[in-house]
C-alpha atoms as a PDB file:
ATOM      1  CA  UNK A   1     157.889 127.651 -23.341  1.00  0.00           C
ATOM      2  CA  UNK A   2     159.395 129.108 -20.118  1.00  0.00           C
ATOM      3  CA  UNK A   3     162.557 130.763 -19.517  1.00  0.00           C
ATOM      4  CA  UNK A   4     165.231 128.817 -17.490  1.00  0.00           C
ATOM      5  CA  UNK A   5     164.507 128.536 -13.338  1.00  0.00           C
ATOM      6  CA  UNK A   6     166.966 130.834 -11.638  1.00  0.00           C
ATOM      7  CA  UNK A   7     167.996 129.745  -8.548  1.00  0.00           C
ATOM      8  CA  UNK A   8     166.014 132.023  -6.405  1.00  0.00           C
ATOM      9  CA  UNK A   9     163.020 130.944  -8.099  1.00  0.00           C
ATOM     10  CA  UNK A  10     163.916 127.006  -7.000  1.00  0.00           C
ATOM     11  CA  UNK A  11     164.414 128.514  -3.533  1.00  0.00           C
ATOM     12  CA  UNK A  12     161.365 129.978  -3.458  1.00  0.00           C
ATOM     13  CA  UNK A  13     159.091 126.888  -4.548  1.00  0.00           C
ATOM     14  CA  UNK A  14     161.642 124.719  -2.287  1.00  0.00           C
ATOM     15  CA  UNK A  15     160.740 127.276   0.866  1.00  0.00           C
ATOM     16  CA  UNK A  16     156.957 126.545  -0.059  1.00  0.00           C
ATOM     17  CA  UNK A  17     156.805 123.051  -0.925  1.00  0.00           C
ATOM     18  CA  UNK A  18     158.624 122.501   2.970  1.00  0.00           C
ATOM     19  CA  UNK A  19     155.976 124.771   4.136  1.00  0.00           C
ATOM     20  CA  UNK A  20     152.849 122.905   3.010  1.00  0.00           C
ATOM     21  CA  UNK A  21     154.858 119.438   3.747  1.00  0.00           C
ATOM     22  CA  UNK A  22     154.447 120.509   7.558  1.00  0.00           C
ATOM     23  CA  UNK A  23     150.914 121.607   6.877  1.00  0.00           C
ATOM     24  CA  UNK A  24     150.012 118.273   5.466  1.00  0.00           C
ATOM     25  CA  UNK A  25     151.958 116.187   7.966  1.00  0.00           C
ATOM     26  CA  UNK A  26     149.882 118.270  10.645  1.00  0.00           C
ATOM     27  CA  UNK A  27     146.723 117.661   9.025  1.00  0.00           C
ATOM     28  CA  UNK A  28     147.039 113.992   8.820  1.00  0.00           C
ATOM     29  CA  UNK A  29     147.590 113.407   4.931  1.00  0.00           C
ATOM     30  CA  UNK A  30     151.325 111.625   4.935  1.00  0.00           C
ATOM     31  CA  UNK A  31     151.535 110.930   1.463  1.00  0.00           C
ATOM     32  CA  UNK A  32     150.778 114.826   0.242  1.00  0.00           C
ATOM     33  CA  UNK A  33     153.269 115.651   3.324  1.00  0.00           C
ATOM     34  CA  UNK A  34     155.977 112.449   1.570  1.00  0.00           C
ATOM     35  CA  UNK A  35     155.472 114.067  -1.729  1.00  0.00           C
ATOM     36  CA  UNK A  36     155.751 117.937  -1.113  1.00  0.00           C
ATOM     37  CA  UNK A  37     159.335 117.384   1.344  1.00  0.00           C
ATOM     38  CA  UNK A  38     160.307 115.469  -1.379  1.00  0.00           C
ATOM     39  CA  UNK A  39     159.448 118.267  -4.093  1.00  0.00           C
ATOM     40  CA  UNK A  40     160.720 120.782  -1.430  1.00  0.00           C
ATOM     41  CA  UNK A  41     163.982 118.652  -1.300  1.00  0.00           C
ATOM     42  CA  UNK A  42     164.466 118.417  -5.420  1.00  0.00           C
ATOM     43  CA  UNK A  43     163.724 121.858  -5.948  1.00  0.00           C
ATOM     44  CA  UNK A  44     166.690 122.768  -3.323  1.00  0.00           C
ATOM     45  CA  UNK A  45     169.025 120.237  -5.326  1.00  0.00           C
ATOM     46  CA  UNK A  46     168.050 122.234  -8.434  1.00  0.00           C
ATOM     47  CA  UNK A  47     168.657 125.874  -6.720  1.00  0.00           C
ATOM     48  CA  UNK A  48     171.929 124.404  -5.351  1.00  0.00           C
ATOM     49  CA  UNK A  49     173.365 122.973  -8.701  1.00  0.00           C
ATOM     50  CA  UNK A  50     172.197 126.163 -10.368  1.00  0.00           C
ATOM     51  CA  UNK A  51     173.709 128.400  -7.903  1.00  0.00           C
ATOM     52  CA  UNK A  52     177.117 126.261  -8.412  1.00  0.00           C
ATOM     53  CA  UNK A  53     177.499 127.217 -12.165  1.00  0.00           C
ATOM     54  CA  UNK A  54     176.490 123.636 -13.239  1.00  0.00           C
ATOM     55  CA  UNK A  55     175.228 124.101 -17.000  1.00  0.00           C
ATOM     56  CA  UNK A  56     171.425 124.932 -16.942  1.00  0.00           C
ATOM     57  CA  UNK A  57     170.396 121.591 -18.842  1.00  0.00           C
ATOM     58  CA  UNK A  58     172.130 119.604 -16.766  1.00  0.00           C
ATOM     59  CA  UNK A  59     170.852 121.388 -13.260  1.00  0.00           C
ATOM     60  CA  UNK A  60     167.669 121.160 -14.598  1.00  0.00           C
ATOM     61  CA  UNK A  61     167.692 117.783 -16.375  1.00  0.00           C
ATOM     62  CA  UNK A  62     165.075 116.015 -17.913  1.00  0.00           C
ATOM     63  CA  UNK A  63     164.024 113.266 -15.352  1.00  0.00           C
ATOM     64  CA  UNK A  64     164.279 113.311 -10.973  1.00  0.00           C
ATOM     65  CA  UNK A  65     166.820 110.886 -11.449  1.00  0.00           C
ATOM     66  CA  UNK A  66     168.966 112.885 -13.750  1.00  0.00           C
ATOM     67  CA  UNK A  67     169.075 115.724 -11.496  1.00  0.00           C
ATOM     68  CA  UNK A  68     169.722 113.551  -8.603  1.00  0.00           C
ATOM     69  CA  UNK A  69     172.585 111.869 -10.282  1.00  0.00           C
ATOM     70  CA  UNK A  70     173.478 115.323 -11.336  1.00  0.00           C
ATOM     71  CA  UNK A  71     173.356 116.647  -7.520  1.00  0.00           C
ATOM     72  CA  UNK A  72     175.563 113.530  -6.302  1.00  0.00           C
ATOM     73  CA  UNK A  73     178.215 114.180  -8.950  1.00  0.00           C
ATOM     74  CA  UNK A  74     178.834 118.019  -8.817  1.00  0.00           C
ATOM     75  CA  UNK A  75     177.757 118.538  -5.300  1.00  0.00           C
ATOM     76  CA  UNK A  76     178.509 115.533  -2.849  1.00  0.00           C
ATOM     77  CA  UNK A  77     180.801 113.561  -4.325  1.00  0.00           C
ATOM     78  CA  UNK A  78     184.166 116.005  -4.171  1.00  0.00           C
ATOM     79  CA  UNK A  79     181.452 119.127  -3.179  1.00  0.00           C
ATOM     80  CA  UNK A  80     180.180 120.848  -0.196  1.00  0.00           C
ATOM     81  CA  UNK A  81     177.570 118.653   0.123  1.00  0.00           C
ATOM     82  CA  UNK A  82     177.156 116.359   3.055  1.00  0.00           C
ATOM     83  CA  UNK A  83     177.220 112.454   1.688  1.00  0.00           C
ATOM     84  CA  UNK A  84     174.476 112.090   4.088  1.00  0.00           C
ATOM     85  CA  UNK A  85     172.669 114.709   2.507  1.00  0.00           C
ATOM     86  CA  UNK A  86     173.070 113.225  -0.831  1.00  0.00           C
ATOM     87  CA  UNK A  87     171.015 110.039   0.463  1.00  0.00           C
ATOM     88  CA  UNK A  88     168.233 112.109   2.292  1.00  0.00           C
ATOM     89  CA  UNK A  89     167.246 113.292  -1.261  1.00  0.00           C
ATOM     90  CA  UNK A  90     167.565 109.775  -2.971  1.00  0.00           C
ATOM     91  CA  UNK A  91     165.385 108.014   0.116  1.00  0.00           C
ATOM     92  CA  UNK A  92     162.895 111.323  -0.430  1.00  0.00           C
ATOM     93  CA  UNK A  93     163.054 110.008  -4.070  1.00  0.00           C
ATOM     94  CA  UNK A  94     162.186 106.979  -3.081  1.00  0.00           C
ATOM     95  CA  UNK A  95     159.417 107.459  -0.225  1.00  0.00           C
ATOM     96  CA  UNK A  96     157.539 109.828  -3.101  1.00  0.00           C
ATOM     97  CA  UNK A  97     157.488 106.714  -5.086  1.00  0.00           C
ATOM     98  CA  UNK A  98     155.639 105.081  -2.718  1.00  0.00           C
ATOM     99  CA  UNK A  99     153.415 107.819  -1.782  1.00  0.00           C
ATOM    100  CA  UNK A 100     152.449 108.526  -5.282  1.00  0.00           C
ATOM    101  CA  UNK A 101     152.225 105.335  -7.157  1.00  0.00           C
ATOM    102  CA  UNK A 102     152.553 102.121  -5.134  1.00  0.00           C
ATOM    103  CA  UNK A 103     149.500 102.159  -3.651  1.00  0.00           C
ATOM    104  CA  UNK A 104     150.831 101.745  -0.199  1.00  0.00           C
ATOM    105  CA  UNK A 105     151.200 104.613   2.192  1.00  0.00           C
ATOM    106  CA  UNK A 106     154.532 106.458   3.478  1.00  0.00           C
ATOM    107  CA  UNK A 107     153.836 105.596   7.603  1.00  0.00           C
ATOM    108  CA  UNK A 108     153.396 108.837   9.934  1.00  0.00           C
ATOM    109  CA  UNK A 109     156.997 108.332  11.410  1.00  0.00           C
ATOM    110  CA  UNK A 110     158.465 108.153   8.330  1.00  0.00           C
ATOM    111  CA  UNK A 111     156.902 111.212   6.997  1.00  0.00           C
ATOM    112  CA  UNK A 112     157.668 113.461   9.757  1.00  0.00           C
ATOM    113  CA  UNK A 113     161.364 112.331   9.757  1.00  0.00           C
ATOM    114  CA  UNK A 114     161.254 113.194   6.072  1.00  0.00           C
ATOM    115  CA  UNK A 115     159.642 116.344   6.584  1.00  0.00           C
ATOM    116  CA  UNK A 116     161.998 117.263   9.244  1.00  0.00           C
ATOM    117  CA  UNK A 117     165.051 116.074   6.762  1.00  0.00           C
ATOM    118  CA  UNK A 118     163.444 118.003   3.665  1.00  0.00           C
ATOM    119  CA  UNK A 119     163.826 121.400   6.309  1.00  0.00           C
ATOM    120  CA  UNK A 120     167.076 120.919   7.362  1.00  0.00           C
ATOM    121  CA  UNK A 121     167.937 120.166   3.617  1.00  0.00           C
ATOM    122  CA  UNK A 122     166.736 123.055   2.285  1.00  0.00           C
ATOM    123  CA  UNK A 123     168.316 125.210   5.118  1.00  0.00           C
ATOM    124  CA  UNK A 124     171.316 123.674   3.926  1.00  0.00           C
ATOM    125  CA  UNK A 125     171.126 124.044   0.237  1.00  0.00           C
ATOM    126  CA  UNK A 126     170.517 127.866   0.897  1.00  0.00           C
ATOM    127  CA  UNK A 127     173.549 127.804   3.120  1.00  0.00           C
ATOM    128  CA  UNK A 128     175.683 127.041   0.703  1.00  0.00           C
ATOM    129  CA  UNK A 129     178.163 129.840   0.054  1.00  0.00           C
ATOM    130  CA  UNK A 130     179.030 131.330  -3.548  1.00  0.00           C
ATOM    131  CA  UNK A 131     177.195 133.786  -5.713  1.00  0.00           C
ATOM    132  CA  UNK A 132     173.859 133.181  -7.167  1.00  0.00           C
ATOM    133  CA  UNK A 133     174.471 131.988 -11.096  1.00  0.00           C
ATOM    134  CA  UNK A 134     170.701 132.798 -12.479  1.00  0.00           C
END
Protein backbone atom coordinates (compact mmCIF):
# COMPACT_ATOMS: atom_id res chain seq x y z
CA UNK A 1 0.00 0.00 0.00
CA UNK A 2 1.08 3.63 -0.67
CA UNK A 3 1.33 6.47 1.56
CA UNK A 4 -1.29 9.30 1.13
CA UNK A 5 -0.74 11.79 -2.23
CA UNK A 6 0.52 15.11 -0.95
CA UNK A 7 -0.51 17.81 -2.80
CA UNK A 8 2.63 18.54 -4.63
CA UNK A 9 2.69 15.12 -5.79
CA UNK A 10 -1.09 15.71 -7.47
CA UNK A 11 0.48 18.87 -8.92
CA UNK A 12 3.08 17.22 -10.33
CA UNK A 13 1.11 14.31 -12.21
CA UNK A 14 -1.63 17.18 -12.96
CA UNK A 15 1.43 19.41 -14.68
CA UNK A 16 2.23 16.11 -16.72
CA UNK A 17 -0.96 14.67 -17.57
CA UNK A 18 -1.73 18.58 -19.26
CA UNK A 19 1.56 18.16 -20.85
CA UNK A 20 1.04 14.91 -22.78
CA UNK A 21 -2.83 16.06 -23.33
CA UNK A 22 -1.23 18.78 -25.75
CA UNK A 23 1.15 16.20 -27.10
CA UNK A 24 -1.65 13.90 -28.00
CA UNK A 25 -4.04 16.57 -29.26
CA UNK A 26 -0.97 17.59 -31.58
CA UNK A 27 -0.40 14.21 -32.71
CA UNK A 28 -3.87 13.52 -33.78
CA UNK A 29 -5.10 10.94 -31.03
CA UNK A 30 -8.26 13.02 -29.36
CA UNK A 31 -9.39 10.49 -27.15
CA UNK A 32 -5.72 9.90 -25.31
CA UNK A 33 -5.63 13.94 -25.50
CA UNK A 34 -9.86 13.78 -23.83
CA UNK A 35 -8.59 11.38 -21.31
CA UNK A 36 -5.15 12.80 -20.07
CA UNK A 37 -6.84 16.82 -19.67
CA UNK A 38 -9.30 15.09 -17.96
CA UNK A 39 -6.75 13.12 -15.60
CA UNK A 40 -4.69 16.40 -15.63
CA UNK A 41 -7.95 18.20 -14.47
CA UNK A 42 -8.87 15.47 -11.48
CA UNK A 43 -5.52 15.30 -10.27
CA UNK A 44 -5.62 19.34 -9.82
CA UNK A 45 -9.11 18.89 -7.97
CA UNK A 46 -7.29 16.40 -5.72
CA UNK A 47 -4.05 18.79 -5.10
CA UNK A 48 -6.57 21.63 -4.52
CA UNK A 49 -8.87 19.84 -1.90
CA UNK A 50 -5.71 18.51 -0.29
CA UNK A 51 -4.02 21.75 -0.15
CA UNK A 52 -7.43 23.17 1.53
CA UNK A 53 -7.19 20.88 4.67
CA UNK A 54 -10.12 18.71 3.38
CA UNK A 55 -9.64 15.24 5.30
CA UNK A 56 -7.30 12.97 3.18
CA UNK A 57 -10.12 10.23 2.54
CA UNK A 58 -12.37 12.47 1.47
CA UNK A 59 -9.81 14.55 -1.02
CA UNK A 60 -8.85 11.44 -2.21
CA UNK A 61 -12.12 9.48 -2.29
CA UNK A 62 -12.81 6.29 -3.58
CA UNK A 63 -14.54 6.90 -7.03
CA UNK A 64 -14.07 10.27 -9.80
CA UNK A 65 -17.37 11.09 -8.81
CA UNK A 66 -16.74 11.22 -5.14
CA UNK A 67 -13.96 13.52 -5.50
CA UNK A 68 -15.83 15.60 -7.88
CA UNK A 69 -18.74 15.91 -5.58
CA UNK A 70 -16.13 16.43 -2.98
CA UNK A 71 -14.42 19.40 -5.13
CA UNK A 72 -18.00 21.10 -5.75
CA UNK A 73 -18.84 21.04 -2.04
CA UNK A 74 -15.62 22.32 -0.27
CA UNK A 75 -14.28 24.28 -3.12
CA UNK A 76 -17.00 25.95 -5.45
CA UNK A 77 -19.91 25.97 -3.77
CA UNK A 78 -19.09 28.79 -0.81
CA UNK A 79 -15.02 28.37 -2.00
CA UNK A 80 -12.58 30.06 -4.15
CA UNK A 81 -13.43 28.13 -6.86
CA UNK A 82 -14.97 29.53 -9.97
CA UNK A 83 -18.68 27.78 -10.51
CA UNK A 84 -17.57 27.66 -14.00
CA UNK A 85 -14.66 25.86 -13.07
CA UNK A 86 -16.57 23.39 -11.13
CA UNK A 87 -18.43 22.33 -14.52
CA UNK A 88 -15.18 22.27 -16.72
CA UNK A 89 -14.14 19.27 -14.49
CA UNK A 90 -17.65 17.52 -14.48
CA UNK A 91 -17.95 17.98 -18.62
CA UNK A 92 -14.00 16.63 -18.55
CA UNK A 93 -15.69 13.82 -16.50
CA UNK A 94 -17.94 13.35 -18.87
CA UNK A 95 -16.01 13.71 -22.36
CA UNK A 96 -13.44 10.87 -20.70
CA UNK A 97 -16.47 8.76 -20.59
CA UNK A 98 -16.88 8.94 -23.98
CA UNK A 99 -13.37 8.72 -24.96
CA UNK A 100 -12.76 5.69 -22.94
CA UNK A 101 -15.77 3.53 -23.04
CA UNK A 102 -18.56 4.56 -25.43
CA UNK A 103 -17.07 3.65 -28.34
CA UNK A 104 -17.58 6.95 -29.99
CA UNK A 105 -14.86 9.51 -30.27
CA UNK A 106 -14.42 13.01 -28.33
CA UNK A 107 -14.41 15.38 -31.88
CA UNK A 108 -11.02 17.45 -32.49
CA UNK A 109 -12.79 20.78 -31.41
CA UNK A 110 -13.94 19.46 -28.47
CA UNK A 111 -10.70 18.09 -27.39
CA UNK A 112 -8.65 21.06 -27.90
CA UNK A 113 -11.21 23.25 -26.00
CA UNK A 114 -10.84 20.67 -23.26
CA UNK A 115 -7.26 20.63 -23.41
CA UNK A 116 -7.09 24.29 -23.37
CA UNK A 117 -9.74 24.24 -20.22
CA UNK A 118 -7.71 21.33 -18.41
CA UNK A 119 -4.48 24.20 -18.65
CA UNK A 120 -6.14 26.99 -17.50
CA UNK A 121 -7.63 24.68 -14.71
CA UNK A 122 -4.69 23.51 -13.47
CA UNK A 123 -3.06 27.05 -13.56
CA UNK A 124 -5.84 27.83 -11.45
CA UNK A 125 -5.88 25.09 -8.94
CA UNK A 126 -2.10 25.95 -8.30
CA UNK A 127 -3.15 29.54 -7.91
CA UNK A 128 -5.02 29.03 -5.23
CA UNK A 129 -3.61 30.75 -2.15
CA UNK A 130 -3.07 29.00 1.39
CA UNK A 131 -0.35 26.72 2.64
CA UNK A 132 0.31 23.36 1.28
CA UNK A 133 -1.50 20.65 3.86
CA UNK A 134 0.63 17.34 2.73
Amino acid sequence: MTSPKSSESLMAKATQAVASARVLLELGDVDGAANRAYYAMFDAAQAALVRSGVPVADALGKTHRGVINTFSAYLVKDGPVSKELGRQLKRAEEMRLVADYNGASVTQDDAAELVMQAELFVQAMQALSGPAQG
